[in-house]
N, C-alpha and C. Protein backbone atom coordinates (compact mmCIF):
# COMPACT_ATOMS: atom_id res chain seq x y z
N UNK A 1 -16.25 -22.19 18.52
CA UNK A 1 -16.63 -20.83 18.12
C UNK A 1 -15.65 -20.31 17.06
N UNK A 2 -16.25 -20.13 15.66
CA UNK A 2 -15.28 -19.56 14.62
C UNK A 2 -15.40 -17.65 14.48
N UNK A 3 -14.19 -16.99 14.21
CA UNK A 3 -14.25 -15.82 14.20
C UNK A 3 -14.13 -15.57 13.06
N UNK A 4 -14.55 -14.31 12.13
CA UNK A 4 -14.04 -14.05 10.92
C UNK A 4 -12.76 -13.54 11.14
N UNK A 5 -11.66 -14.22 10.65
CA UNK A 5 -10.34 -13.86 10.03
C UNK A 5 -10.05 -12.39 9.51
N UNK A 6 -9.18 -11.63 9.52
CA UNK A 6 -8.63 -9.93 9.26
C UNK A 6 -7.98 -10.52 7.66
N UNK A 7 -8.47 -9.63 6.98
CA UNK A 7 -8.10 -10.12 5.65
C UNK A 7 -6.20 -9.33 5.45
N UNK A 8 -5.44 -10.34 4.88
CA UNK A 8 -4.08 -9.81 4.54
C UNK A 8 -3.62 -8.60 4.03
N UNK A 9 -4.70 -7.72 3.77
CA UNK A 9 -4.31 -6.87 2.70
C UNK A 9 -6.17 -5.83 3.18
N UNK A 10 -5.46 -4.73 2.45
CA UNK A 10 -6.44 -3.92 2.49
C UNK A 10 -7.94 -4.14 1.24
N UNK A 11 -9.38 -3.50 1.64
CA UNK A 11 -10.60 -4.09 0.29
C UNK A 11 -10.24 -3.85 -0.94
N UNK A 12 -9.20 -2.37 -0.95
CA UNK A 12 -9.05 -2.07 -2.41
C UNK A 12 -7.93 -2.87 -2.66
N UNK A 13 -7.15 -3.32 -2.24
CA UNK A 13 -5.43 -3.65 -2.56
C UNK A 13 -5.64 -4.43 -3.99
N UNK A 14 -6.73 -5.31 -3.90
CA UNK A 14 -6.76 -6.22 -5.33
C UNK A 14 -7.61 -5.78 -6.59
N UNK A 15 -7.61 -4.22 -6.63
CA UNK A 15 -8.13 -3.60 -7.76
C UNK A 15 -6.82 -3.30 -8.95
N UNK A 16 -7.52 -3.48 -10.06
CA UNK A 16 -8.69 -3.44 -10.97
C UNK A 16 -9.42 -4.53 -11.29
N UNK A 17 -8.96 -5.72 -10.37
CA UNK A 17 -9.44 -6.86 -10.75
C UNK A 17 -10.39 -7.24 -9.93
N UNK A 18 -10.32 -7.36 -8.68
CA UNK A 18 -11.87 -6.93 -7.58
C UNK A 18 -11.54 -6.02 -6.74
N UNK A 19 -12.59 -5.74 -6.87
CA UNK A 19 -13.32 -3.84 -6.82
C UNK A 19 -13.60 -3.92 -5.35
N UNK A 20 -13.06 -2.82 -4.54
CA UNK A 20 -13.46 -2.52 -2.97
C UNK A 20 -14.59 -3.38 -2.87
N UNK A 21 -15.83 -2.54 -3.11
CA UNK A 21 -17.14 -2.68 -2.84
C UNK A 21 -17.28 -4.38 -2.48
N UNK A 22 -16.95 -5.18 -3.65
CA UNK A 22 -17.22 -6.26 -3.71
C UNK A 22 -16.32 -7.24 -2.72
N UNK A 23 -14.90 -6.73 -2.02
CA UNK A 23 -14.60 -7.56 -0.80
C UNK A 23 -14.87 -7.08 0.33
N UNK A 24 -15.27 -5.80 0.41
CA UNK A 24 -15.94 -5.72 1.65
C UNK A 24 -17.17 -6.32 2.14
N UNK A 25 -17.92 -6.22 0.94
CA UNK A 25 -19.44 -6.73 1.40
C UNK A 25 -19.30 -8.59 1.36
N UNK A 26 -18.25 -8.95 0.72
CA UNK A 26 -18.32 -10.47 0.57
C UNK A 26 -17.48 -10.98 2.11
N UNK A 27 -16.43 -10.01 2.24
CA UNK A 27 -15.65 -10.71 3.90
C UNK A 27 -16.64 -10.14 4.66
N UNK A 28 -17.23 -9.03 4.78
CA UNK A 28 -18.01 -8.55 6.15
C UNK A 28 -19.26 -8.97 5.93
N UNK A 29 -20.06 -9.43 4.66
CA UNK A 29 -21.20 -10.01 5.15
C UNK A 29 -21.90 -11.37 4.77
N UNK A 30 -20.91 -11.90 3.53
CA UNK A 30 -21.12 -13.11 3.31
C UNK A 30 -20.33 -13.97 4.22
N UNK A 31 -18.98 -13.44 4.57
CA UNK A 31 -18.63 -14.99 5.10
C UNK A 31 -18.90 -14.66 6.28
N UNK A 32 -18.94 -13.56 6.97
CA UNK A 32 -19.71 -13.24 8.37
C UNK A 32 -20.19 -13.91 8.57
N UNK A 33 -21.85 -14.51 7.67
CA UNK A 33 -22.88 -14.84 7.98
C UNK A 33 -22.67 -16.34 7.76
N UNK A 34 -21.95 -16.97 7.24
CA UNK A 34 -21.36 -18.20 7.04
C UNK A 34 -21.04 -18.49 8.75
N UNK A 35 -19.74 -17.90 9.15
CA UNK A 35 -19.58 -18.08 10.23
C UNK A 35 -20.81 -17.60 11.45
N UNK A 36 -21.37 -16.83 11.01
CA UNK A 36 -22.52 -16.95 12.45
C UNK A 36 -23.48 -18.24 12.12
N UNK A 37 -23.92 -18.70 11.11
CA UNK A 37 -24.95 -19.65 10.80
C UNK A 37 -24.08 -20.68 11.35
N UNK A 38 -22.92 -20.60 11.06
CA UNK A 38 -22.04 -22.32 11.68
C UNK A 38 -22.00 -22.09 13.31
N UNK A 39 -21.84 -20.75 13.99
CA UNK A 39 -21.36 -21.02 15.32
C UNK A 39 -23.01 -21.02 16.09
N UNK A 40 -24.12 -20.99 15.19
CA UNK A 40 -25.50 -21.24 15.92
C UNK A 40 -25.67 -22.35 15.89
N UNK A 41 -25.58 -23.33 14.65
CA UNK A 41 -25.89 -24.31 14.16
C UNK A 41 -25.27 -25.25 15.49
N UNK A 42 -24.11 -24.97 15.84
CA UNK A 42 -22.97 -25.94 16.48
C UNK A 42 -23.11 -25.67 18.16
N UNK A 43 -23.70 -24.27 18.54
CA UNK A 43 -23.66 -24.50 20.03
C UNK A 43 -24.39 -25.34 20.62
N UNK A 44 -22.90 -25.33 21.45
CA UNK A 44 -23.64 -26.66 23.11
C UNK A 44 -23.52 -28.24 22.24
N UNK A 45 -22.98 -27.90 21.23
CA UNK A 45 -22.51 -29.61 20.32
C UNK A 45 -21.18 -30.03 20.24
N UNK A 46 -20.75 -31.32 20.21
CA UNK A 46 -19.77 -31.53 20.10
C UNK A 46 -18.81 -30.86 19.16
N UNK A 47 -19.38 -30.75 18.09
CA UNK A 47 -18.87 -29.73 17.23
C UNK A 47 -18.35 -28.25 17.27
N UNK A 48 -18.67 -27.58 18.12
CA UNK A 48 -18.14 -26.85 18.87
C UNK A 48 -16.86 -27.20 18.91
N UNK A 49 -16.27 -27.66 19.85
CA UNK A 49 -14.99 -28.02 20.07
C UNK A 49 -14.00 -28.59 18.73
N UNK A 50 -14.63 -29.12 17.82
CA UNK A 50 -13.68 -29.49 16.69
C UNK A 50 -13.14 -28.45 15.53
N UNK A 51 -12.03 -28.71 14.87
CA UNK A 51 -12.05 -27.84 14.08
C UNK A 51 -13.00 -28.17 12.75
N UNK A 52 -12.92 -26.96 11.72
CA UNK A 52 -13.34 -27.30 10.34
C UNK A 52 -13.09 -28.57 9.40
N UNK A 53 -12.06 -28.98 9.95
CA UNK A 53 -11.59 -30.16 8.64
C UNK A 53 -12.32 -31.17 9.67
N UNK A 54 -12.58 -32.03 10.91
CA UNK A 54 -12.66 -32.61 11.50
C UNK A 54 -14.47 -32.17 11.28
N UNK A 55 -14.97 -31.23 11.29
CA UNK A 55 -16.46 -31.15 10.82
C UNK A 55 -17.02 -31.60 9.77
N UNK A 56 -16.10 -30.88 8.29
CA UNK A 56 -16.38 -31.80 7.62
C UNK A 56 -16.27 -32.95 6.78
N UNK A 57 -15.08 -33.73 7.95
CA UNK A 57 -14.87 -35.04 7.48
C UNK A 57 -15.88 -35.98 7.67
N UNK A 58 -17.16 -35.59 8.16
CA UNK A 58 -17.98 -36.63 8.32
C UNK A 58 -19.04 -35.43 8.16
N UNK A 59 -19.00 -34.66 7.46
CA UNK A 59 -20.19 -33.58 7.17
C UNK A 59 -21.53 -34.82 6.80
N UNK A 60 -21.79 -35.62 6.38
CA UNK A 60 -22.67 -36.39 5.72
C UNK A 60 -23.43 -36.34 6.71
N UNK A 61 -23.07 -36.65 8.09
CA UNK A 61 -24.02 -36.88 9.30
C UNK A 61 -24.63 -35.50 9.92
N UNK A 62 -23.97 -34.56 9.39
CA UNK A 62 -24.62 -33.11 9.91
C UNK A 62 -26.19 -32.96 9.18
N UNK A 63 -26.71 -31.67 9.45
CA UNK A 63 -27.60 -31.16 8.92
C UNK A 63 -27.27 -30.45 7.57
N UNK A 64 -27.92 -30.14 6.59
CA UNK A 64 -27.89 -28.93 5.46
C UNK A 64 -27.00 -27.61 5.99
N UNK A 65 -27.59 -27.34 7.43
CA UNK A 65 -27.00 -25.89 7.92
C UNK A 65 -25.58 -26.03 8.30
N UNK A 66 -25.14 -26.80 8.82
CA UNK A 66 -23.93 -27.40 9.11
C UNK A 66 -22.98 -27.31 8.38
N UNK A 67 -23.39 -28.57 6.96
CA UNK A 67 -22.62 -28.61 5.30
C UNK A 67 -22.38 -27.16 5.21
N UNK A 68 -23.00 -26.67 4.35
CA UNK A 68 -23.19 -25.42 3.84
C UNK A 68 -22.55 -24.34 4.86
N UNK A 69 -22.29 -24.40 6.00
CA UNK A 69 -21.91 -23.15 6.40
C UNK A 69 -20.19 -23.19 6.98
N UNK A 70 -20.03 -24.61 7.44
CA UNK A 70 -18.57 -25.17 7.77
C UNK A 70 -18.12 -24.87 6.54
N UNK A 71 -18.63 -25.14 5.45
CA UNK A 71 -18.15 -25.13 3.76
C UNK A 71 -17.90 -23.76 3.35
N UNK A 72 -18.79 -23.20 3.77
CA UNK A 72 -18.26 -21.36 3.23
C UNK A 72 -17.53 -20.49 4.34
N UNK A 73 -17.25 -21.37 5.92
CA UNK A 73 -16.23 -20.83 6.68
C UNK A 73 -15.14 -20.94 6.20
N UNK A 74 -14.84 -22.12 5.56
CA UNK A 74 -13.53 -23.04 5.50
C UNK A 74 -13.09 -22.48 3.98
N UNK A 75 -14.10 -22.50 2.81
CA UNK A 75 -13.55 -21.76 1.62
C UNK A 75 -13.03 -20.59 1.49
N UNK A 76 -13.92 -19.71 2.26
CA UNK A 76 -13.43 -18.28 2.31
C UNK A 76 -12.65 -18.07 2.90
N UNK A 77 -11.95 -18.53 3.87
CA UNK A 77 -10.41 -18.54 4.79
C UNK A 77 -9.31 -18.96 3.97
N UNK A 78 -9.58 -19.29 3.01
CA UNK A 78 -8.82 -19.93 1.87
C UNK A 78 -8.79 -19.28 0.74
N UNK A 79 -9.49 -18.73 0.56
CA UNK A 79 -9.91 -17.67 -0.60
C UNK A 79 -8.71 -16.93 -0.13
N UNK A 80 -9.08 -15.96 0.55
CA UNK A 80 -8.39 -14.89 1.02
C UNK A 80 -7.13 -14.65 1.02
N UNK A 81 -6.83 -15.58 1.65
CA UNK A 81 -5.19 -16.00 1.52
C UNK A 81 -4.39 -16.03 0.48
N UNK A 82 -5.25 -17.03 -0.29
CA UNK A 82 -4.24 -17.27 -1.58
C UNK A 82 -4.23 -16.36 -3.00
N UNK A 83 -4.93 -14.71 -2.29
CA UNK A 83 -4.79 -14.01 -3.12
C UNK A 83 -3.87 -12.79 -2.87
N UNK A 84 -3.42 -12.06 -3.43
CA UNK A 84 -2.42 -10.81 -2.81
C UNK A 84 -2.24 -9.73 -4.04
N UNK A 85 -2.08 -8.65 -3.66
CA UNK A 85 -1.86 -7.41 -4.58
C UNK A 85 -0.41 -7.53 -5.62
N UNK A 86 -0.42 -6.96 -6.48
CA UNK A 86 0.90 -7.53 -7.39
C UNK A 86 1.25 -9.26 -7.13
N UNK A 87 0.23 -9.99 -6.95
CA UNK A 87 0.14 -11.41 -7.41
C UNK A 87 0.45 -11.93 -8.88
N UNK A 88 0.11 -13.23 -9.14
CA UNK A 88 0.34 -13.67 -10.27
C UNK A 88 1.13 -14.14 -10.90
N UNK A 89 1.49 -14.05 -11.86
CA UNK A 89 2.43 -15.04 -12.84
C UNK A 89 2.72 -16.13 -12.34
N UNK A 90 3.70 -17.16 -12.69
CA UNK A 90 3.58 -18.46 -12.44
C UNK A 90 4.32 -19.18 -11.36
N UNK A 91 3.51 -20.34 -10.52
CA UNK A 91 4.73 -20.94 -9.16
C UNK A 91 6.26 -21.36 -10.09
N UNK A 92 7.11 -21.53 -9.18
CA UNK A 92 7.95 -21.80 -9.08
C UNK A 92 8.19 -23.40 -8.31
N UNK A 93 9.60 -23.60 -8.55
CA UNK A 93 9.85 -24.84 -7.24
C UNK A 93 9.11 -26.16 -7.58
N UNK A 94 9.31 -26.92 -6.58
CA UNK A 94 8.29 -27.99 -6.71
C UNK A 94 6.94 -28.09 -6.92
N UNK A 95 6.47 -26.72 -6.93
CA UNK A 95 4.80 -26.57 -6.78
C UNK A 95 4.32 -26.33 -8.60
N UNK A 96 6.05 -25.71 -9.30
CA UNK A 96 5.89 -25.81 -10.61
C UNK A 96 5.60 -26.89 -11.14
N UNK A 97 6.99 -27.89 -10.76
CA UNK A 97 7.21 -28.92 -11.18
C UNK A 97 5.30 -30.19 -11.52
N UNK A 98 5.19 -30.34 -9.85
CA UNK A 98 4.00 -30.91 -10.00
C UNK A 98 3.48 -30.53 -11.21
N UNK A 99 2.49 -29.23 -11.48
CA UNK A 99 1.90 -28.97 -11.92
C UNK A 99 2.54 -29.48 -13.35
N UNK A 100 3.10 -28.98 -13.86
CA UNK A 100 3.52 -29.57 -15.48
C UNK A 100 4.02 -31.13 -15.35
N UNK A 101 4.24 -31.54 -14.73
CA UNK A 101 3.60 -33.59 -14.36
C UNK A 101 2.10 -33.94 -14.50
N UNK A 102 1.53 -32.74 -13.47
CA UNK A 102 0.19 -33.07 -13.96
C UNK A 102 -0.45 -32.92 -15.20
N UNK A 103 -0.16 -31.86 -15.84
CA UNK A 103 -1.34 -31.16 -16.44
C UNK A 103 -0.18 -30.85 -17.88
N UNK A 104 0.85 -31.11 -17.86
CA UNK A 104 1.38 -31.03 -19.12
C UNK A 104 2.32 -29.94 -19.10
N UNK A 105 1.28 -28.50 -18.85
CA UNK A 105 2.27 -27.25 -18.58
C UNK A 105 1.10 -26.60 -17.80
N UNK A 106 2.01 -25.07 -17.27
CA UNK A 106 1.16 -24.33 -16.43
C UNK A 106 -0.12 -24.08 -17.50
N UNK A 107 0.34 -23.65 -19.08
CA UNK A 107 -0.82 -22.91 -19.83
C UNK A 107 -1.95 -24.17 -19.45
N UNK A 108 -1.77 -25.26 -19.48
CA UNK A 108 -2.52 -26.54 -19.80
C UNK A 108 -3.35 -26.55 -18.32
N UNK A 109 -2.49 -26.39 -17.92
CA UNK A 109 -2.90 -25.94 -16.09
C UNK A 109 -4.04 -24.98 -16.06
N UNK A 110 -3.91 -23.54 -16.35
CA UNK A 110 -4.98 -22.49 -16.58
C UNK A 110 -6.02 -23.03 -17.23
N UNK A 111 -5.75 -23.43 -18.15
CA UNK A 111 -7.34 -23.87 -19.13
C UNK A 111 -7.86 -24.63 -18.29
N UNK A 112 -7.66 -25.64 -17.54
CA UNK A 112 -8.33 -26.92 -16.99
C UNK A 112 -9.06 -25.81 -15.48
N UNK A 113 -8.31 -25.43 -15.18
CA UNK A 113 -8.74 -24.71 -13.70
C UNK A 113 -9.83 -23.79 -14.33
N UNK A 114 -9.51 -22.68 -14.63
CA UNK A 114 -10.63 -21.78 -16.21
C UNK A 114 -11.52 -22.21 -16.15
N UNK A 115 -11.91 -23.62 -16.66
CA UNK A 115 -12.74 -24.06 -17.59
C UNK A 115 -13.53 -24.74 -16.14
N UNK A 116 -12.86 -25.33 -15.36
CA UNK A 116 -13.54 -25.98 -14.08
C UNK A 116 -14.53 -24.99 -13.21
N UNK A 117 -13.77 -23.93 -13.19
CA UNK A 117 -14.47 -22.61 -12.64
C UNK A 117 -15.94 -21.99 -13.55
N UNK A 118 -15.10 -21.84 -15.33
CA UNK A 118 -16.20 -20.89 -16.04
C UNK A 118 -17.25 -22.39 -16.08
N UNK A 119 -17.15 -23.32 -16.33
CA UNK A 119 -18.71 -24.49 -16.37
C UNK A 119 -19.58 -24.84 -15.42
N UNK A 120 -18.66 -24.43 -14.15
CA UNK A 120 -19.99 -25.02 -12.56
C UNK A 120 -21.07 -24.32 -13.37
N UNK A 121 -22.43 -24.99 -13.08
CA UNK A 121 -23.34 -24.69 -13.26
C UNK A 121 -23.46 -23.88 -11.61
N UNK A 122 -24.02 -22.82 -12.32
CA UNK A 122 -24.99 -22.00 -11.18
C UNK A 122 -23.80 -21.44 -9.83
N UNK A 123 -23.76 -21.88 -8.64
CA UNK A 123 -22.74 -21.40 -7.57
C UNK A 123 -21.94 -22.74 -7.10
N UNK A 124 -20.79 -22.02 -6.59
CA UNK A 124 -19.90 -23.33 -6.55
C UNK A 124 -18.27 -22.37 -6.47
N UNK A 125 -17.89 -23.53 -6.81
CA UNK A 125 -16.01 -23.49 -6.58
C UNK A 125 -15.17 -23.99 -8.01
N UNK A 126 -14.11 -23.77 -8.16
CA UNK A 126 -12.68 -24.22 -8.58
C UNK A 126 -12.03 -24.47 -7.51
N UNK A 127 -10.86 -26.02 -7.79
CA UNK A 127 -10.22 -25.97 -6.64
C UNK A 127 -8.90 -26.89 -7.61
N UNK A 128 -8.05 -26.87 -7.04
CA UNK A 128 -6.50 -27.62 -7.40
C UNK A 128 -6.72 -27.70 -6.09
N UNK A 129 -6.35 -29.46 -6.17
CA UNK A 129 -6.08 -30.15 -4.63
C UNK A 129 -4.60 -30.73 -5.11
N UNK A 130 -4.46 -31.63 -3.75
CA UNK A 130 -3.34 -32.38 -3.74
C UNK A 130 -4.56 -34.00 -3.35
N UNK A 131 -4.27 -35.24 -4.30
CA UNK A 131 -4.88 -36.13 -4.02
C UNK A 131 -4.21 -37.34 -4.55
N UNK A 132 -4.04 -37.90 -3.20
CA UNK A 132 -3.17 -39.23 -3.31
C UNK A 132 -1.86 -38.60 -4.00
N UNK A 133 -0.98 -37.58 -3.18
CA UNK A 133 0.13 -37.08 -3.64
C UNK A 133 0.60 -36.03 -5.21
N UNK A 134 -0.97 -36.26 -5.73
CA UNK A 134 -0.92 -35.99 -7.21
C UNK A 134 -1.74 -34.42 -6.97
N UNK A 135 -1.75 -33.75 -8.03
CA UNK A 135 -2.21 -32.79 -8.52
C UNK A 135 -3.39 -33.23 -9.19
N UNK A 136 -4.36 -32.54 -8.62
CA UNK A 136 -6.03 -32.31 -9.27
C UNK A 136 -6.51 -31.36 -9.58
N UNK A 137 -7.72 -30.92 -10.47
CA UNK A 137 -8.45 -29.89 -10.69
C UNK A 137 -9.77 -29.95 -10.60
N UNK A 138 -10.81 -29.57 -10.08
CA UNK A 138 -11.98 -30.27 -9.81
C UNK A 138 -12.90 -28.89 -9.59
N UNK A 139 -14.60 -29.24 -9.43
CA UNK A 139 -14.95 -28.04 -9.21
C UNK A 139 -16.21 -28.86 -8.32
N UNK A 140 -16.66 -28.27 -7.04
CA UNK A 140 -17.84 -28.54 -6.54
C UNK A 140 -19.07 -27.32 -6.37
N UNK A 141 -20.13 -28.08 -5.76
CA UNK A 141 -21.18 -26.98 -6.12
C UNK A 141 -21.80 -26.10 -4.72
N UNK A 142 -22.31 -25.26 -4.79
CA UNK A 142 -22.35 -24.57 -3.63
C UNK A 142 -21.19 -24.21 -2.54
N UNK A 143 -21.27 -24.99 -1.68
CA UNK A 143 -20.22 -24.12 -0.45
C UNK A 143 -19.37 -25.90 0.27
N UNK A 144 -19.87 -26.69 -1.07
CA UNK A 144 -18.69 -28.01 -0.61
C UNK A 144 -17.81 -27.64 -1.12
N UNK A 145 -16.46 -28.78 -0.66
CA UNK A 145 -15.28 -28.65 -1.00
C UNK A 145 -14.68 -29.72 -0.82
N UNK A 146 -13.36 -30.72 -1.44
CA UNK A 146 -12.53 -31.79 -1.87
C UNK A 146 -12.51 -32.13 -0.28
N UNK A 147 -12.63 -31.58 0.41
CA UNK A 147 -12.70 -32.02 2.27
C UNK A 147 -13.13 -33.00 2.31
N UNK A 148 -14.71 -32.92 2.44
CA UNK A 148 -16.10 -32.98 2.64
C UNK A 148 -16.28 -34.80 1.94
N UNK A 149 -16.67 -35.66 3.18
CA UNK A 149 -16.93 -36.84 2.99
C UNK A 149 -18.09 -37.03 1.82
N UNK A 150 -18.87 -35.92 1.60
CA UNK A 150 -20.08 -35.56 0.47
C UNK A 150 -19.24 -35.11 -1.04
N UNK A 151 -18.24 -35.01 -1.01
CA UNK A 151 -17.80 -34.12 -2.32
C UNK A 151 -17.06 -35.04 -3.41
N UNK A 152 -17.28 -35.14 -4.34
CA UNK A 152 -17.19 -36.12 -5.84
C UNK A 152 -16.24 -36.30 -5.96
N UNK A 153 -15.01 -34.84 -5.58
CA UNK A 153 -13.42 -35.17 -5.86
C UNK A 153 -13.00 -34.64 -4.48
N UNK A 154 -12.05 -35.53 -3.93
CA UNK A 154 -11.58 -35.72 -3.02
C UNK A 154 -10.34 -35.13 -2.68
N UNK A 155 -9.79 -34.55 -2.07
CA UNK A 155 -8.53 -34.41 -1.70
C UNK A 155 -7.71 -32.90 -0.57
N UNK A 156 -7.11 -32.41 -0.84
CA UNK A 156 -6.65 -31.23 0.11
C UNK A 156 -6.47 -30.09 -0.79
N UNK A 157 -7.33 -28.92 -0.36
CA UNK A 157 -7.34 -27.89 -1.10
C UNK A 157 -6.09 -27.13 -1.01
N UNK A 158 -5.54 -26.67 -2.23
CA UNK A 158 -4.25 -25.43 -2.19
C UNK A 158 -4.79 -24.24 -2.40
N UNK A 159 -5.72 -24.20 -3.55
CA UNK A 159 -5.99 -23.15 -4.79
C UNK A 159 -7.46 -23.25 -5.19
N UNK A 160 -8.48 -22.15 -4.14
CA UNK A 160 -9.93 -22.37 -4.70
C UNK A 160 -10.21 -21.07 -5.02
N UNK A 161 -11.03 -21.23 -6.25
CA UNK A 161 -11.58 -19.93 -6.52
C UNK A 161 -13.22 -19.64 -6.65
N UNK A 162 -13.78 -18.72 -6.04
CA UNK A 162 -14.97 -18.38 -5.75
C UNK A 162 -15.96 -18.39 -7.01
N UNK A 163 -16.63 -18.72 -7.54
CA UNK A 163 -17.56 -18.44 -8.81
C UNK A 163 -19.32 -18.40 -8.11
N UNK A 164 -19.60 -17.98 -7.15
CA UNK A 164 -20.59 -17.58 -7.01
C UNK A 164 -20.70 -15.95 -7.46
N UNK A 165 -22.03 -15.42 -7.91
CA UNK A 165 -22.11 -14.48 -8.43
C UNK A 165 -21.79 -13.21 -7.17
N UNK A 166 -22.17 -13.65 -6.06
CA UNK A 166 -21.63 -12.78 -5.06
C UNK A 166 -20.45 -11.81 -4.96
N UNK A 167 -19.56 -13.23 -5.94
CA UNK A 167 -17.83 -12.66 -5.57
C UNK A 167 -17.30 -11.72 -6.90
N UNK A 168 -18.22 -11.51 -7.92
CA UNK A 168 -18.06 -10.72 -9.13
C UNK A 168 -19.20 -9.94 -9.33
N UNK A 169 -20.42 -10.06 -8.99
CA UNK A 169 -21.33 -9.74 -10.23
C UNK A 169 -21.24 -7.89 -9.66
N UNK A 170 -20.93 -7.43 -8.89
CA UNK A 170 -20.72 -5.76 -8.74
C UNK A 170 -19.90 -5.19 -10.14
N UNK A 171 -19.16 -6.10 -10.60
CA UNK A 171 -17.94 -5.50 -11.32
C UNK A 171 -18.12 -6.36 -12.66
N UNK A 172 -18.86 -7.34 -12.66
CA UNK A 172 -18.57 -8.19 -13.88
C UNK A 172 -20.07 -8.63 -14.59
N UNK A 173 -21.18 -8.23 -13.63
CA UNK A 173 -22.38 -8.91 -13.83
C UNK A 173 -22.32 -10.25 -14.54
N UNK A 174 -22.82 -10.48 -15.36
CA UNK A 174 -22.76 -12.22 -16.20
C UNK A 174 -21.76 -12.56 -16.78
N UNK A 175 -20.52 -11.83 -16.76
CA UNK A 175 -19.43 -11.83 -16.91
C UNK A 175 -18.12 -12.84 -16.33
N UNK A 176 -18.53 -13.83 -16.10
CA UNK A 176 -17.65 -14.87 -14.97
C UNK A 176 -16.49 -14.96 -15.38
N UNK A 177 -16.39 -15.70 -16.96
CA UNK A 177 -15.03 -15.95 -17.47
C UNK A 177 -14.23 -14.29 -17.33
N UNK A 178 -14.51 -13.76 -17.47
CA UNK A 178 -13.53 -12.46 -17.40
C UNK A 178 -12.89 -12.10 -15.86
N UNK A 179 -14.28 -12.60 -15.04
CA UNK A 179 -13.75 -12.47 -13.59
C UNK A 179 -12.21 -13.72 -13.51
N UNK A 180 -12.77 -15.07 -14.42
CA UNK A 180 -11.65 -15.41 -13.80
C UNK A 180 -10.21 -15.66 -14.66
N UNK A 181 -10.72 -15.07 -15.54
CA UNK A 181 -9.20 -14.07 -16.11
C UNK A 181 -8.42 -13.05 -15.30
N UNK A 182 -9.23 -12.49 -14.78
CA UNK A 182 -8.37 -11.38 -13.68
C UNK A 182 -7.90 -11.83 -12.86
N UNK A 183 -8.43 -13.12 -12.14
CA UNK A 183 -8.13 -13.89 -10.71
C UNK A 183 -6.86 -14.20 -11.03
N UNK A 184 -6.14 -14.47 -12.33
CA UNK A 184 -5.01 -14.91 -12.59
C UNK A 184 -3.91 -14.01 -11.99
N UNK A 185 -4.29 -12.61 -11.96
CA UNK A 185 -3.44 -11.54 -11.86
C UNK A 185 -3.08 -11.21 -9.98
N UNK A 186 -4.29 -11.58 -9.07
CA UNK A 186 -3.79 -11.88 -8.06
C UNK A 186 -3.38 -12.93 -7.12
N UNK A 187 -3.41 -14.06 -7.84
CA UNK A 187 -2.68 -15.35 -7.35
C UNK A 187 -1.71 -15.32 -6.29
N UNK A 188 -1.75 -16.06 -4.84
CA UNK A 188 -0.60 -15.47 -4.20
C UNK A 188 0.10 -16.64 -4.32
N UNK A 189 0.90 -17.15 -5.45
CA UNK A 189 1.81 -18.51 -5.40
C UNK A 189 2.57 -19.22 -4.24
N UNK A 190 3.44 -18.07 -3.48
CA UNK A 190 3.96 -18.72 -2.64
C UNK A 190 3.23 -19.25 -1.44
N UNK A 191 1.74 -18.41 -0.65
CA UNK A 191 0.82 -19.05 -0.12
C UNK A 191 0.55 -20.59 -0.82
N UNK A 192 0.18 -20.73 -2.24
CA UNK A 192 -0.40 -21.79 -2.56
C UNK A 192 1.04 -22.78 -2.15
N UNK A 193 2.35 -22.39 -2.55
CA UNK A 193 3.07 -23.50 -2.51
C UNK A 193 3.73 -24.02 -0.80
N UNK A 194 3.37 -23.10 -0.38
CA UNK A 194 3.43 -23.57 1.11
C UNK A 194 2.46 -24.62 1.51
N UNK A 195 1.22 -23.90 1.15
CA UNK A 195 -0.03 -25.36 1.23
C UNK A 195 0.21 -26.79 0.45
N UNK A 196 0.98 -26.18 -0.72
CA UNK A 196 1.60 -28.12 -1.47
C UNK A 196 2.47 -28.37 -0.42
N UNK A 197 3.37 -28.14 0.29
CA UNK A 197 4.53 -28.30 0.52
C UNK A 197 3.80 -28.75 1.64
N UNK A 198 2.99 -28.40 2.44
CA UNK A 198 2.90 -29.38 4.00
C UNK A 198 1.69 -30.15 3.60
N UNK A 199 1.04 -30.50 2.04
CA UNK A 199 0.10 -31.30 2.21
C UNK A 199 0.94 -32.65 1.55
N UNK A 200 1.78 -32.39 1.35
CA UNK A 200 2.81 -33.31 0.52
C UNK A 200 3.95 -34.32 2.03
């Protein structure tokens, strides 16, 4: 049985960049409904008893309702987190370091994540994993994620960002790339580098 999570921070805390309106109605009724579709889907099943990562490590054998809703329990618990009020500017520490190994520099870093986010076609994700010890940038579609025995790029999520129109279009309508220009501004780094640090 999954519960919706108490978000860190208050709906407005992450304005001017998302707008009350739009995290209230996305924690209280999108991922709500994520989590009620998963805890119907799953009663009286073994699944029940497991957690999210253990669901969808073998998501392939589930149903559609299953995928899709373990996937938008598990993103949006993640979402949440790794955002915070006066967020932003750049990690520090080893979580720096990686990143400019990977990707050259942080700027080189932004564009690739940016660009992973502004091209999903249609709904979907951005994500920076950790895979095979390395730093990735990847983007999947709908409500998969680098978990998910179904998903193209593989690995352990630190850093996902929402690009369904749900999570902007109050404030940004067709406007995505701008949404995720702002996302830059509430980044909660040290959340993300705690997640490198025990996926490492």
């Amino acid at each position: 049985m999954f519960n919706l999570p108490q978000l860190p921070y208050a709906y407005n805390a992450l304005e001017p960049y998302i707008d009350a309106a739009t995290m209230e109605i996305h924690h209280t009724k999108h991922h709500q409904a994520y989590i009620n579709n998963l805890n119907n889907a799953i009663k009286g099943k073994p699944e029940e008893n497991m957690s999210l990562e253990e669901i969808m490590k073998n998501v392939s054998k589930q149903p559609p309702v299953v995928r899709n809703n373990s996937g938008g329990t598990y993103n949006h618990n993640l979402f949440w987190n790794i955002m915070k009020p006066n967020g932003g500017g750049e990690p520090t520490g080893k979580l720096a370091d990686a990143i400019k190994s990977a990707f050259g520099s942080f700027a080189d870093f932004k564009v690739k994540f940016s660009d992973a986010g502004a091209t999903r076609f249609g709904s979907g994700w951005a994500w920076l994993c950790v895979s095979g010890g390395k730093l990735a940038v990847c983007s999947t579609p709908n409500q998969d994620n680098p978990l998910m025995d179904v998903s193209e790029c593989k690995g352990l999520p630190i850093l996902g960002l929402d690009v369904w129109e749900h999570a902007y279009y109050l404030k940004y309508q067709n406007r995505r790339p701008e949404y995720i220009t702002n996302f830059w501004n509430i980044i909660n780094w040290e959340e993300v580098a705690k997640m490198f640090d025990s996926a490492r």
